[in-house]
PDB file of N, CA and C in Angstrom:
ATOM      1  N   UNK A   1       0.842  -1.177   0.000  1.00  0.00           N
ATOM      2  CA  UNK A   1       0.000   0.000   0.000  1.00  0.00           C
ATOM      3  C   UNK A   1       0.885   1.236   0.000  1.00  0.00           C
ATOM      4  N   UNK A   2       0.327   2.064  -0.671  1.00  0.00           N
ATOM      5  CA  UNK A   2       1.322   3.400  -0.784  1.00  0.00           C
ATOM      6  C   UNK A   2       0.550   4.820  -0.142  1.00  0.00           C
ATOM      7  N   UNK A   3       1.067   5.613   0.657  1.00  0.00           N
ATOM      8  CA  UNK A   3       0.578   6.218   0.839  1.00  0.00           C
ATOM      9  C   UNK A   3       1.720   7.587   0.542  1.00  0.00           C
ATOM     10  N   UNK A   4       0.764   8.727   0.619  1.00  0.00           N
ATOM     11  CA  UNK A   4       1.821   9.928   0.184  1.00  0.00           C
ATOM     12  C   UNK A   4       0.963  11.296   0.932  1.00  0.00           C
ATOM     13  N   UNK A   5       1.855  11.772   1.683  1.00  0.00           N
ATOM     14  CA  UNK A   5       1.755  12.749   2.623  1.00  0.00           C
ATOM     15  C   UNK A   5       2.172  14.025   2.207  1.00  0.00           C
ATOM     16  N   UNK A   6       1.072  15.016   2.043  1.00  0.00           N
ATOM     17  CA  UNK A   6       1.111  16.505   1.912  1.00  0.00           C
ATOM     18  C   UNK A   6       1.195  17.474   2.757  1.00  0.00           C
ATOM     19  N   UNK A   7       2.301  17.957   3.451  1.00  0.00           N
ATOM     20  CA  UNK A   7       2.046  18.696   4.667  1.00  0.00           C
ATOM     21  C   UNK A   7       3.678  19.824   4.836  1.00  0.00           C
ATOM     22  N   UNK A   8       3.346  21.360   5.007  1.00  0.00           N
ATOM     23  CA  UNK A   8       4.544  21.892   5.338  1.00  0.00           C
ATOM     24  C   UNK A   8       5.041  21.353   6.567  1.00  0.00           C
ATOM     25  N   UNK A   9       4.487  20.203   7.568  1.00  0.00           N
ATOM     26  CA  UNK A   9       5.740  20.362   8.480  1.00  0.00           C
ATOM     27  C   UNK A   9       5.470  18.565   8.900  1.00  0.00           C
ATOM     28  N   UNK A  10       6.324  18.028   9.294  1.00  0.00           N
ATOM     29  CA  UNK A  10       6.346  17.115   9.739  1.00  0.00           C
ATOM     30  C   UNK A  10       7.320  16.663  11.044  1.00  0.00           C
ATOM     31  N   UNK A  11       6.655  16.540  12.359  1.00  0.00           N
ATOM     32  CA  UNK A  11       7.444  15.890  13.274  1.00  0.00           C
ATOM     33  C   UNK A  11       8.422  15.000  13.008  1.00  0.00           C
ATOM     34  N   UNK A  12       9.363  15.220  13.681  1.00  0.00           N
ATOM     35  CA  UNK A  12      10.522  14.086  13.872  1.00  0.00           C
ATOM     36  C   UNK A  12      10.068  12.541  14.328  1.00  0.00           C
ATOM     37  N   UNK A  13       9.301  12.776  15.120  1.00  0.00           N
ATOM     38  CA  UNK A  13       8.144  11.409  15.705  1.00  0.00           C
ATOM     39  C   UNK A  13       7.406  10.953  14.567  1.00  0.00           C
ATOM     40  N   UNK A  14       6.617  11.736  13.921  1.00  0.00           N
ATOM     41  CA  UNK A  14       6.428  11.086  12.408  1.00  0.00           C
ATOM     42  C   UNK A  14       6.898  11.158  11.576  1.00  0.00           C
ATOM     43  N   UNK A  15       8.092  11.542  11.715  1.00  0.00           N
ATOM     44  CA  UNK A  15       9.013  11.004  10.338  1.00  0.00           C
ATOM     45  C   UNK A  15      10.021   9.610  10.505  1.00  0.00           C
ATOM     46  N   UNK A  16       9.468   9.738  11.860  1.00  0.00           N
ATOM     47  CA  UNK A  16      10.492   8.439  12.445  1.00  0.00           C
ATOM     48  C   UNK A  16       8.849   6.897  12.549  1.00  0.00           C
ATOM     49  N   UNK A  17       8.004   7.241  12.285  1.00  0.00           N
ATOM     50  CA  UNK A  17       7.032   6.128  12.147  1.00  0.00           C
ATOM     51  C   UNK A  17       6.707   6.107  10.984  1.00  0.00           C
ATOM     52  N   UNK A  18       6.380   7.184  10.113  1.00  0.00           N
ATOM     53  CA  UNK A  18       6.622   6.845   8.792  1.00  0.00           C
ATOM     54  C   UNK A  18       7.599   6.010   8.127  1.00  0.00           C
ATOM     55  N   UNK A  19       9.114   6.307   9.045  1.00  0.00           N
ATOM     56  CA  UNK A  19      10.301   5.155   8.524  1.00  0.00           C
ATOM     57  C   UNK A  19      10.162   3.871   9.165  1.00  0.00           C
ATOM     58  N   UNK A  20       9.436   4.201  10.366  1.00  0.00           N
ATOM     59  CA  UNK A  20       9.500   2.499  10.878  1.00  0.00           C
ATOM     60  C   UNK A  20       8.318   1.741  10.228  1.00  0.00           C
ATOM     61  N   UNK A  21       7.117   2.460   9.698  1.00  0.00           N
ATOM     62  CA  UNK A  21       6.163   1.774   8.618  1.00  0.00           C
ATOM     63  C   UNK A  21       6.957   1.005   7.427  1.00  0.00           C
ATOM     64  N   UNK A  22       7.705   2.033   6.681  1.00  0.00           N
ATOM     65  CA  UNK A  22       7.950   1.378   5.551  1.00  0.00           C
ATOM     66  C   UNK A  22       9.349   0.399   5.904  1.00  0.00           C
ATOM     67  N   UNK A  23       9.726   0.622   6.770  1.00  0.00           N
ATOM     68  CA  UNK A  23      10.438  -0.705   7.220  1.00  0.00           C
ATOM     69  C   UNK A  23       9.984  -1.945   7.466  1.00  0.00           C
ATOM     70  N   UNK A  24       9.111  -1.361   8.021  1.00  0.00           N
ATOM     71  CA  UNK A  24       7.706  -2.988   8.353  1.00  0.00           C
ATOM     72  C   UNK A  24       7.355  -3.676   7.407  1.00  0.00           C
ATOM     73  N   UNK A  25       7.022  -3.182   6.194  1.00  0.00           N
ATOM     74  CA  UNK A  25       6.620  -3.271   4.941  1.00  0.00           C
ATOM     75  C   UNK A  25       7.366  -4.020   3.690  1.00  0.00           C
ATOM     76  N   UNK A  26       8.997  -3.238   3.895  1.00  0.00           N
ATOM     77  CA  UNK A  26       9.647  -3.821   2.774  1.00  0.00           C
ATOM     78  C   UNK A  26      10.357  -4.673   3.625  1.00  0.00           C
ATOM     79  N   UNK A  27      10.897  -4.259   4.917  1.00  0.00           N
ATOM     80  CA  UNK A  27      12.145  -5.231   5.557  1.00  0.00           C
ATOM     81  C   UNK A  27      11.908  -5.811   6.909  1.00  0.00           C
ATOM     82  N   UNK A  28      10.769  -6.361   6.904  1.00  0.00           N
ATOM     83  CA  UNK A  28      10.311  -7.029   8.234  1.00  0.00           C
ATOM     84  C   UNK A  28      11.228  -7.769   9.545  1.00  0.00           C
ATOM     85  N   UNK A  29      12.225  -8.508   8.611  1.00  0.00           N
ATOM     86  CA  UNK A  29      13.175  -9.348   9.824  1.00  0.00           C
ATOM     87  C   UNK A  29      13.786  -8.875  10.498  1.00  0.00           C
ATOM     88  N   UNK A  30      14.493  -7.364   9.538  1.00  0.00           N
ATOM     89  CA  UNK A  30      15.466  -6.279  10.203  1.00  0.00           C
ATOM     90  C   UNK A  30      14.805  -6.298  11.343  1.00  0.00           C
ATOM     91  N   UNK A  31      13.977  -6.025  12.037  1.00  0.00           N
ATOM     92  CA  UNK A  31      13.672  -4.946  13.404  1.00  0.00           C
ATOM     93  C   UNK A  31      13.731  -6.383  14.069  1.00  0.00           C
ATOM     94  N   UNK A  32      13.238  -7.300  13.391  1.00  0.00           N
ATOM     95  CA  UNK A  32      13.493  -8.828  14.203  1.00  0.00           C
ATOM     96  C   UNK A  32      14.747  -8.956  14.832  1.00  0.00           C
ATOM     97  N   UNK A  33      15.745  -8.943  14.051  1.00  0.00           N
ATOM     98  CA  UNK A  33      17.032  -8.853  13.590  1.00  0.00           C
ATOM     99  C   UNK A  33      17.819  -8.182  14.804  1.00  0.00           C
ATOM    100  N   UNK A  34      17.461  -7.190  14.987  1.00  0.00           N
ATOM    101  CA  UNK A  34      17.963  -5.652  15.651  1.00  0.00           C
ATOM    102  C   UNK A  34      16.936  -5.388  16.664  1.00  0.00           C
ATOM    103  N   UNK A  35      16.279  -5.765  17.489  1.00  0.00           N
ATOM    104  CA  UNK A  35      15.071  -5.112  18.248  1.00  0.00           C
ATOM    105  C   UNK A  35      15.500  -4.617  18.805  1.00  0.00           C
ATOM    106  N   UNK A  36      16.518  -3.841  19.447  1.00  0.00           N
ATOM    107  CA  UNK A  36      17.155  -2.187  19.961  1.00  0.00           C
ATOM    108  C   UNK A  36      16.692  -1.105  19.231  1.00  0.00           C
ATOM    109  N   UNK A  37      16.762  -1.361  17.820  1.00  0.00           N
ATOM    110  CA  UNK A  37      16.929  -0.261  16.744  1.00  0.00           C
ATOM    111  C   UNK A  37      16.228   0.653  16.858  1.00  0.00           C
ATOM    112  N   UNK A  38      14.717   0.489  17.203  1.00  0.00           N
ATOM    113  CA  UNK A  38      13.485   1.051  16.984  1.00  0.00           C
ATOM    114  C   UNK A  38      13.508   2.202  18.304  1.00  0.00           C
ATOM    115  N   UNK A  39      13.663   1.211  19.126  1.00  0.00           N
ATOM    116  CA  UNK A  39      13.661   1.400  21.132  1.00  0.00           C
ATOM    117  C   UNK A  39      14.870   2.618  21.294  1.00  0.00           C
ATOM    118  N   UNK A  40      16.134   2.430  20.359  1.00  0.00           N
ATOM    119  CA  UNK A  40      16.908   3.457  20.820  1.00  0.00           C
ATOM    120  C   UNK A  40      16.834   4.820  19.381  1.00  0.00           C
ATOM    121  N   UNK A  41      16.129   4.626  18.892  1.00  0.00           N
ATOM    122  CA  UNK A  41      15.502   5.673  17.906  1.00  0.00           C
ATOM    123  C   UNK A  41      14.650   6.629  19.021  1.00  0.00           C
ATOM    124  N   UNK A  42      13.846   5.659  19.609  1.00  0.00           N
ATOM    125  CA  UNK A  42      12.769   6.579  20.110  1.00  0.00           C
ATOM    126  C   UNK A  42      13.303   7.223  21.477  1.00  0.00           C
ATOM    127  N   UNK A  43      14.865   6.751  22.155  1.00  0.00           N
ATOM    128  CA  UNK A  43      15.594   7.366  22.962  1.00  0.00           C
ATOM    129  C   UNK A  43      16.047   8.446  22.398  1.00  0.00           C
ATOM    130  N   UNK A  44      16.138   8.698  21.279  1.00  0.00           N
ATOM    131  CA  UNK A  44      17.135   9.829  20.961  1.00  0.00           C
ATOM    132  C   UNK A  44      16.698  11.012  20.438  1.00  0.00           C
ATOM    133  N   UNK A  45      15.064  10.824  20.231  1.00  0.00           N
ATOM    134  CA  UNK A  45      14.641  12.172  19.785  1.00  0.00           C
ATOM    135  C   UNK A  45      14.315  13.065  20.331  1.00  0.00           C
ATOM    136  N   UNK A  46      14.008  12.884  21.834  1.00  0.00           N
ATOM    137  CA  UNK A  46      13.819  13.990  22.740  1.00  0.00           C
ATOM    138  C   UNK A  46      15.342  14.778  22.627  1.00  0.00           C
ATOM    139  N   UNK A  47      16.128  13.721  22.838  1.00  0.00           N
ATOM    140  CA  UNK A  47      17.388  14.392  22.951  1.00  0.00           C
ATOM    141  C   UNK A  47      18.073  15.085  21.815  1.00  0.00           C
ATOM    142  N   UNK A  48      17.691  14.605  20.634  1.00  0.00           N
ATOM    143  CA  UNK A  48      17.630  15.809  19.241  1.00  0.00           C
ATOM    144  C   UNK A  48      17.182  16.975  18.910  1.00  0.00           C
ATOM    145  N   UNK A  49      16.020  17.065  20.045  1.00  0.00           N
ATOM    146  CA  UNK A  49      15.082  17.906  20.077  1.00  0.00           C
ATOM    147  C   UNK A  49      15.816  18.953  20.571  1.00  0.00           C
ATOM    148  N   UNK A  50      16.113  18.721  21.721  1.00  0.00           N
ATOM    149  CA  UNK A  50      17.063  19.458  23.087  1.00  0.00           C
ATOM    150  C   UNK A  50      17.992  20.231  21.920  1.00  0.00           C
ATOM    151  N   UNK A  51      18.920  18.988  21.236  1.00  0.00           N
ATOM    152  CA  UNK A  51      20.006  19.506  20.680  1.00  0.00           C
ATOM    153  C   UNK A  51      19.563  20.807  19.880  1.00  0.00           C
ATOM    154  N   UNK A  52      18.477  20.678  18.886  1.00  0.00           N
ATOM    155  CA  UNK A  52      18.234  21.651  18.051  1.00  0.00           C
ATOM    156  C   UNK A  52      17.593  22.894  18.195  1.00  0.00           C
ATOM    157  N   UNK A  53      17.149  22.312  19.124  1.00  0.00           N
ATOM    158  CA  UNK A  53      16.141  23.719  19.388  1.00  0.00           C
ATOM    159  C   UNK A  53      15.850  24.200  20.284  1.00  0.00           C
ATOM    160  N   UNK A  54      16.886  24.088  21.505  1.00  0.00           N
ATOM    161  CA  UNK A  54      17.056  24.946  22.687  1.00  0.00           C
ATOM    162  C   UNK A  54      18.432  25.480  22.684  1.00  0.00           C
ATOM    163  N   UNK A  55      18.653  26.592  23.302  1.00  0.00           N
ATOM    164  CA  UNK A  55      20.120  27.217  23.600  1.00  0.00           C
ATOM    165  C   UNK A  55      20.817  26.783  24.836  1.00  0.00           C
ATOM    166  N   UNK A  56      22.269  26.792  24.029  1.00  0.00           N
ATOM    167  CA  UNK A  56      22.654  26.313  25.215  1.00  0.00           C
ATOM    168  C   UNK A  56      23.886  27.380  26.438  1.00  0.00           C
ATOM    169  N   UNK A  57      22.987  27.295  27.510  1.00  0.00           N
ATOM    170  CA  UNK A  57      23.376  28.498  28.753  1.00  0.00           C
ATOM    171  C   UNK A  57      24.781  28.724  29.022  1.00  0.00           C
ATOM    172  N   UNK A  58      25.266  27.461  29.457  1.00  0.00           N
ATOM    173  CA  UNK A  58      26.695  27.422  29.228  1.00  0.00           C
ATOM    174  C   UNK A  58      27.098  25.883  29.728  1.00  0.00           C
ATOM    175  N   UNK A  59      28.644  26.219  29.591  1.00  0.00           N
ATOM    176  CA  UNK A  59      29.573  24.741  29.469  1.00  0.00           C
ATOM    177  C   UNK A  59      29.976  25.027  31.045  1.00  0.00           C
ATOM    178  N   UNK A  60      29.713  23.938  31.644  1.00  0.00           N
ATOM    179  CA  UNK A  60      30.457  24.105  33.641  1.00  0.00           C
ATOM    180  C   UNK A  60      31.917  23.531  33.183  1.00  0.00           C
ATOM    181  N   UNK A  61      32.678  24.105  34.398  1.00  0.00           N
ATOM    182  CA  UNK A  61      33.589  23.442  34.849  1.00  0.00           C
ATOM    183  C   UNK A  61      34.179  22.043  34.175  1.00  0.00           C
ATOM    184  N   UNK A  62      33.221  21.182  34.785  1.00  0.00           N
ATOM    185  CA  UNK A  62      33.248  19.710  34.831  1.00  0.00           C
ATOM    186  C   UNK A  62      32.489  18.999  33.891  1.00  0.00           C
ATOM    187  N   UNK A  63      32.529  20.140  32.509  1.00  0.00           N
ATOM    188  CA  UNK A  63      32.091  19.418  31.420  1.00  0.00           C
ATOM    189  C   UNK A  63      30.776  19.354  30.926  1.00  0.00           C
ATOM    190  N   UNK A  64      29.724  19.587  31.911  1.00  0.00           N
ATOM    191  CA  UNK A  64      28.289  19.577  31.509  1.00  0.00           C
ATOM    192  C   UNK A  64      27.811  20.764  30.926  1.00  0.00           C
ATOM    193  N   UNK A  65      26.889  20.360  29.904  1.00  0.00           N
ATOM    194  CA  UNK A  65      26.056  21.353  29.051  1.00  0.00           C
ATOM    195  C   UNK A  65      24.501  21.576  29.960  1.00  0.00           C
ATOM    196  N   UNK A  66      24.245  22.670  29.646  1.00  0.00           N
ATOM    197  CA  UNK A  66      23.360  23.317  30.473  1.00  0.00           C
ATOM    198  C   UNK A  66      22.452  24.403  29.455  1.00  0.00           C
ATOM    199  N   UNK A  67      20.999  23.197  29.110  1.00  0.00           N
ATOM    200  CA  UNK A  67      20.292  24.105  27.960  1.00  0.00           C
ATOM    201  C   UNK A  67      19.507  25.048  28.460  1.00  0.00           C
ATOM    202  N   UNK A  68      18.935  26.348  27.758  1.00  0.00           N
ATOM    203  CA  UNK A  68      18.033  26.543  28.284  1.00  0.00           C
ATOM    204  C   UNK A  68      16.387  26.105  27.719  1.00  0.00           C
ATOM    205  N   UNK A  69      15.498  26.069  28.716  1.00  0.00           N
ATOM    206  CA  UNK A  69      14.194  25.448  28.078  1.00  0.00           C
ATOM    207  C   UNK A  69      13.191  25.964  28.982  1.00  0.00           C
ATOM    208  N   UNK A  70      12.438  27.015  28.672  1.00  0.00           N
ATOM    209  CA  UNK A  70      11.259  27.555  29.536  1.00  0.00           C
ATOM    210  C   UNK A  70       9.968  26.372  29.402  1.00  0.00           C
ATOM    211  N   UNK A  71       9.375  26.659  30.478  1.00  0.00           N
ATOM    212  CA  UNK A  71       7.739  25.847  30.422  1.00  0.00           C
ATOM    213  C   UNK A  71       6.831  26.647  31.220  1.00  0.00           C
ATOM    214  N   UNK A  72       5.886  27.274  30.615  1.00  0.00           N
ATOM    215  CA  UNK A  72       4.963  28.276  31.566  1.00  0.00           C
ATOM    216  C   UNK A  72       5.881  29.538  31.857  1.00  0.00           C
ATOM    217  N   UNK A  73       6.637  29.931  31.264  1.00  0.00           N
ATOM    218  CA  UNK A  73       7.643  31.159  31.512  1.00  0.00           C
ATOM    219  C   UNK A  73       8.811  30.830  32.554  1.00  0.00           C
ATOM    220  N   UNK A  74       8.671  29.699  32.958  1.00  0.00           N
ATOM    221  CA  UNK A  74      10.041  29.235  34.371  1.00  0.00           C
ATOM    222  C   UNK A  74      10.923  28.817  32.970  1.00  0.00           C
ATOM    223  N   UNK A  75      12.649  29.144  33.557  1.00  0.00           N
ATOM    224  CA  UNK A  75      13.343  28.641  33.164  1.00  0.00           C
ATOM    225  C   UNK A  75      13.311  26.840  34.198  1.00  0.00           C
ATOM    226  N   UNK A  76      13.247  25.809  32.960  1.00  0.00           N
ATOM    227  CA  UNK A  76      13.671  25.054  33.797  1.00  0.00           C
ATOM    228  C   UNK A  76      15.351  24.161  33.158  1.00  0.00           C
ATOM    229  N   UNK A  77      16.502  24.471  33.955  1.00  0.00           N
ATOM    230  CA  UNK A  77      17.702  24.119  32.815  1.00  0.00           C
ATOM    231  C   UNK A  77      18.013  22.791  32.261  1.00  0.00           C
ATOM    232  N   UNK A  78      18.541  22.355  31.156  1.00  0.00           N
ATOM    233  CA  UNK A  78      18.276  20.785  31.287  1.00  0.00           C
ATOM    234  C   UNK A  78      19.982  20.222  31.015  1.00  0.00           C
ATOM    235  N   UNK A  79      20.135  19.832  31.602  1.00  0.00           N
ATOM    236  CA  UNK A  79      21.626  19.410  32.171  1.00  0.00           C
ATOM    237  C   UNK A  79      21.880  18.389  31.398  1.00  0.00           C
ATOM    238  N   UNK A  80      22.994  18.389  30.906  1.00  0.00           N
ATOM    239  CA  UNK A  80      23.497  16.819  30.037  1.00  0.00           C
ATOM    240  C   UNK A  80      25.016  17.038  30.668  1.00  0.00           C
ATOM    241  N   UNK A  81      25.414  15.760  31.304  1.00  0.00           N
ATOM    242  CA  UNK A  81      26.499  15.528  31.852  1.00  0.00           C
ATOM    243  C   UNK A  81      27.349  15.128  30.911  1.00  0.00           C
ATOM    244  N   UNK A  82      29.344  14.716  31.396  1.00  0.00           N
ATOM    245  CA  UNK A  82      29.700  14.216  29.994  1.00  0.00           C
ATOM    246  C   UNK A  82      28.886  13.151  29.813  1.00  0.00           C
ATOM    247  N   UNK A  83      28.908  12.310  31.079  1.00  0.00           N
ATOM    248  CA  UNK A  83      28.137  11.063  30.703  1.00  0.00           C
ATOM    249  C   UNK A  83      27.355  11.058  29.701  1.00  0.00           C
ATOM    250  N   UNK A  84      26.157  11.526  30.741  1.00  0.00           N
ATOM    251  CA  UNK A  84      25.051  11.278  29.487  1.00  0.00           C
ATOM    252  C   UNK A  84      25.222  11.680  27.836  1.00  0.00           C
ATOM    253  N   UNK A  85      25.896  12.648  27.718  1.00  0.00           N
ATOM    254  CA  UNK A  85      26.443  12.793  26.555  1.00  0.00           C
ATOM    255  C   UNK A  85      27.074  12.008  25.771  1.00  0.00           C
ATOM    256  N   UNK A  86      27.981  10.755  26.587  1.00  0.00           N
ATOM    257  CA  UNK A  86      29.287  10.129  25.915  1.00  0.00           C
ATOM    258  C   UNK A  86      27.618   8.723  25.445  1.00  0.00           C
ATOM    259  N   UNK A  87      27.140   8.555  26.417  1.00  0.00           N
ATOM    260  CA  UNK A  87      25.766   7.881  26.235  1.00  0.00           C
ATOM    261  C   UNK A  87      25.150   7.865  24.936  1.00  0.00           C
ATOM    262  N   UNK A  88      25.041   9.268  24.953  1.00  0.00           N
ATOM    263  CA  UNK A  88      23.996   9.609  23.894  1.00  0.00           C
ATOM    264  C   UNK A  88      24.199   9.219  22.249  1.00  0.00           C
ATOM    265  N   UNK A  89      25.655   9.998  22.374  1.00  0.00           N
ATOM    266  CA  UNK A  89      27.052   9.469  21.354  1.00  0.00           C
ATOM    267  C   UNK A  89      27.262   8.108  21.205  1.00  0.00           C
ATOM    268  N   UNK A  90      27.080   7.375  21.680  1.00  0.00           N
ATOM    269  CA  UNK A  90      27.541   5.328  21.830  1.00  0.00           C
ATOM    270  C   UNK A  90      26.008   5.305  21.109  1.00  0.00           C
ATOM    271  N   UNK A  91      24.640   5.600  21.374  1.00  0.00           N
ATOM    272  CA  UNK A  91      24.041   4.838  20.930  1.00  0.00           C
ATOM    273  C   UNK A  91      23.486   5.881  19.446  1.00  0.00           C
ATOM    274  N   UNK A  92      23.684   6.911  19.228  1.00  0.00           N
ATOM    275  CA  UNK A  92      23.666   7.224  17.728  1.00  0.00           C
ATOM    276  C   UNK A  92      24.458   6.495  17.316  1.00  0.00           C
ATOM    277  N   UNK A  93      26.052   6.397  17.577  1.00  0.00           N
ATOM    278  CA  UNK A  93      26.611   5.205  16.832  1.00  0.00           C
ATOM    279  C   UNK A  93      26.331   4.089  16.353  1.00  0.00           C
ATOM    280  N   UNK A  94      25.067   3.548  17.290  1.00  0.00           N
ATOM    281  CA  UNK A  94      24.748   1.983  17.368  1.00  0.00           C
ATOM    282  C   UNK A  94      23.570   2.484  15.843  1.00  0.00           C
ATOM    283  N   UNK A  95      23.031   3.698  16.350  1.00  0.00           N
ATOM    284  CA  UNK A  95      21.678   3.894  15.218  1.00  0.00           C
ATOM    285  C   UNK A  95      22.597   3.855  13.848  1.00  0.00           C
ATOM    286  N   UNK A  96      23.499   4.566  13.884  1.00  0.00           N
ATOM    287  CA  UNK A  96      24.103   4.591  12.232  1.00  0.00           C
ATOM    288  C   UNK A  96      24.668   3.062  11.755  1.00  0.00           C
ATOM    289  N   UNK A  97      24.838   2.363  12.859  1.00  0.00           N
ATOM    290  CA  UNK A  97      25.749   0.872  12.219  1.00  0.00           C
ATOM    291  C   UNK A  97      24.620   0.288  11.995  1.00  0.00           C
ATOM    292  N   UNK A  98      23.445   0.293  12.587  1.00  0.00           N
ATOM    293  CA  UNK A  98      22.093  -0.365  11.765  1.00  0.00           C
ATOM    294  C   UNK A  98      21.708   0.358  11.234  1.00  0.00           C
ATOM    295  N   UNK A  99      21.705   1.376  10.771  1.00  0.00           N
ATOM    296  CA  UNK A  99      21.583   1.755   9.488  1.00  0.00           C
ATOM    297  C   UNK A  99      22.086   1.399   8.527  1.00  0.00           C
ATOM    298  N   UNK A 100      23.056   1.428   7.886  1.00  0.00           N
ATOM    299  CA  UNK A 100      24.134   1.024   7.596  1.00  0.00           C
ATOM    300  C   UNK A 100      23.759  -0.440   7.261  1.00  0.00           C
ATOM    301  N   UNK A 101      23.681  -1.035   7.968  1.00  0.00           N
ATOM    302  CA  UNK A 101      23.285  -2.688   7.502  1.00  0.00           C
ATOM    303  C   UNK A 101      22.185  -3.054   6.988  1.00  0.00           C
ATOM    304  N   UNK A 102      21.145  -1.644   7.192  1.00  0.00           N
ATOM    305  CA  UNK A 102      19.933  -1.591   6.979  1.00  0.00           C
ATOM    306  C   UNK A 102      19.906  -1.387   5.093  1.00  0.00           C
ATOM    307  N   UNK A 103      21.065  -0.272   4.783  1.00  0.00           N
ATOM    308  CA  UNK A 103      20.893   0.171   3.700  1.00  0.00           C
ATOM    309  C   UNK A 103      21.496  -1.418   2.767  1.00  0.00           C
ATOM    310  N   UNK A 104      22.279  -1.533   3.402  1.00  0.00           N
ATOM    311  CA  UNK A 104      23.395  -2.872   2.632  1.00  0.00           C
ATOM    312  C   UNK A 104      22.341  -3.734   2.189  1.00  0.00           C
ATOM    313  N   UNK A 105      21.077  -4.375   3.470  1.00  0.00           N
ATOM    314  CA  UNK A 105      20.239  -5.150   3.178  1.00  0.00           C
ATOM    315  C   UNK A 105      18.809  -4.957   2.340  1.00  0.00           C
ATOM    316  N   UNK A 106      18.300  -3.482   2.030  1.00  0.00           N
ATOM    317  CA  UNK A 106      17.438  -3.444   1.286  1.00  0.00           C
ATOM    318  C   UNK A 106      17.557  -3.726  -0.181  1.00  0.00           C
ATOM    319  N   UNK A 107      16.522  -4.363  -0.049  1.00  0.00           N
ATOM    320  CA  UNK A 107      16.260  -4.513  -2.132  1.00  0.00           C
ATOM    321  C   UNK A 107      15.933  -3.467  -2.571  1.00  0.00           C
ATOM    322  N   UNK A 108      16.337  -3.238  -4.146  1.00  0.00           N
ATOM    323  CA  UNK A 108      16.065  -2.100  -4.708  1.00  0.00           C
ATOM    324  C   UNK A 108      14.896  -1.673  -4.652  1.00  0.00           C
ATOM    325  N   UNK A 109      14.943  -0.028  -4.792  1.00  0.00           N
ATOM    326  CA  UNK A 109      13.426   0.192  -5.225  1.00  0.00           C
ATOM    327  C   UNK A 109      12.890  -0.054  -6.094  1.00  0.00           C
ATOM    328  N   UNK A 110      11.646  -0.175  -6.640  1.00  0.00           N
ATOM    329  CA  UNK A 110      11.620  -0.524  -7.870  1.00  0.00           C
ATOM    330  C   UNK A 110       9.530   0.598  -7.997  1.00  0.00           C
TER     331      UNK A 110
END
């Protein structure tokens, strides 16, 4: 089934189920295959979010980033340690190497 979507804007959340649809569709075993893949996709978009579209306050001392992000007019700051950072970094890595195997394994389009 084909479907085709008209819209100036599209979430990252649905652009990321739109890809996990047509994954379902053409390459079913993959997610069999990989069942992290999906699970650490959906870890990382809040945190993409953060990345893109909040400012960031400043760099501490000891390495942590410190965004800013109002809610109801409060600043509330949102802290990424190195950790969580070095975290965040290990498992985009993991997203691009299944990718990557993802692309190797699809059949052409046709």
């Amino acid at each position: 089934m084909l479907v085709i979507l008209f819209t100036e804007r599209i979430t990252l959340d649905t652009k990321k189920q739109i890809f996990v649809s047509i994954l379902n569709q053409r390459n079913k075993e993959f997610t069999t295959k990989h069942p992290n893949f999906i699970k650490t996709l959906d870890k990382l978009i809040p945190h993409r979010n953060i990345f893109a579209h909040l400012e960031v306050e400043k760099v501490k001392d000891n390495g942590d980033f410190v965004f800013k992000k109002y809610k109801s007019g409060k600043l509330i700051p949102q802290i990424y340690s190195r950790e969580k950072m070095w975290n965040i970094f290990m498992e985009m890595t993991y997203v691009n190497q299944q990718l990557n195997i993802l692309i190797q394994e699809m059949p052409p389009l046709s």
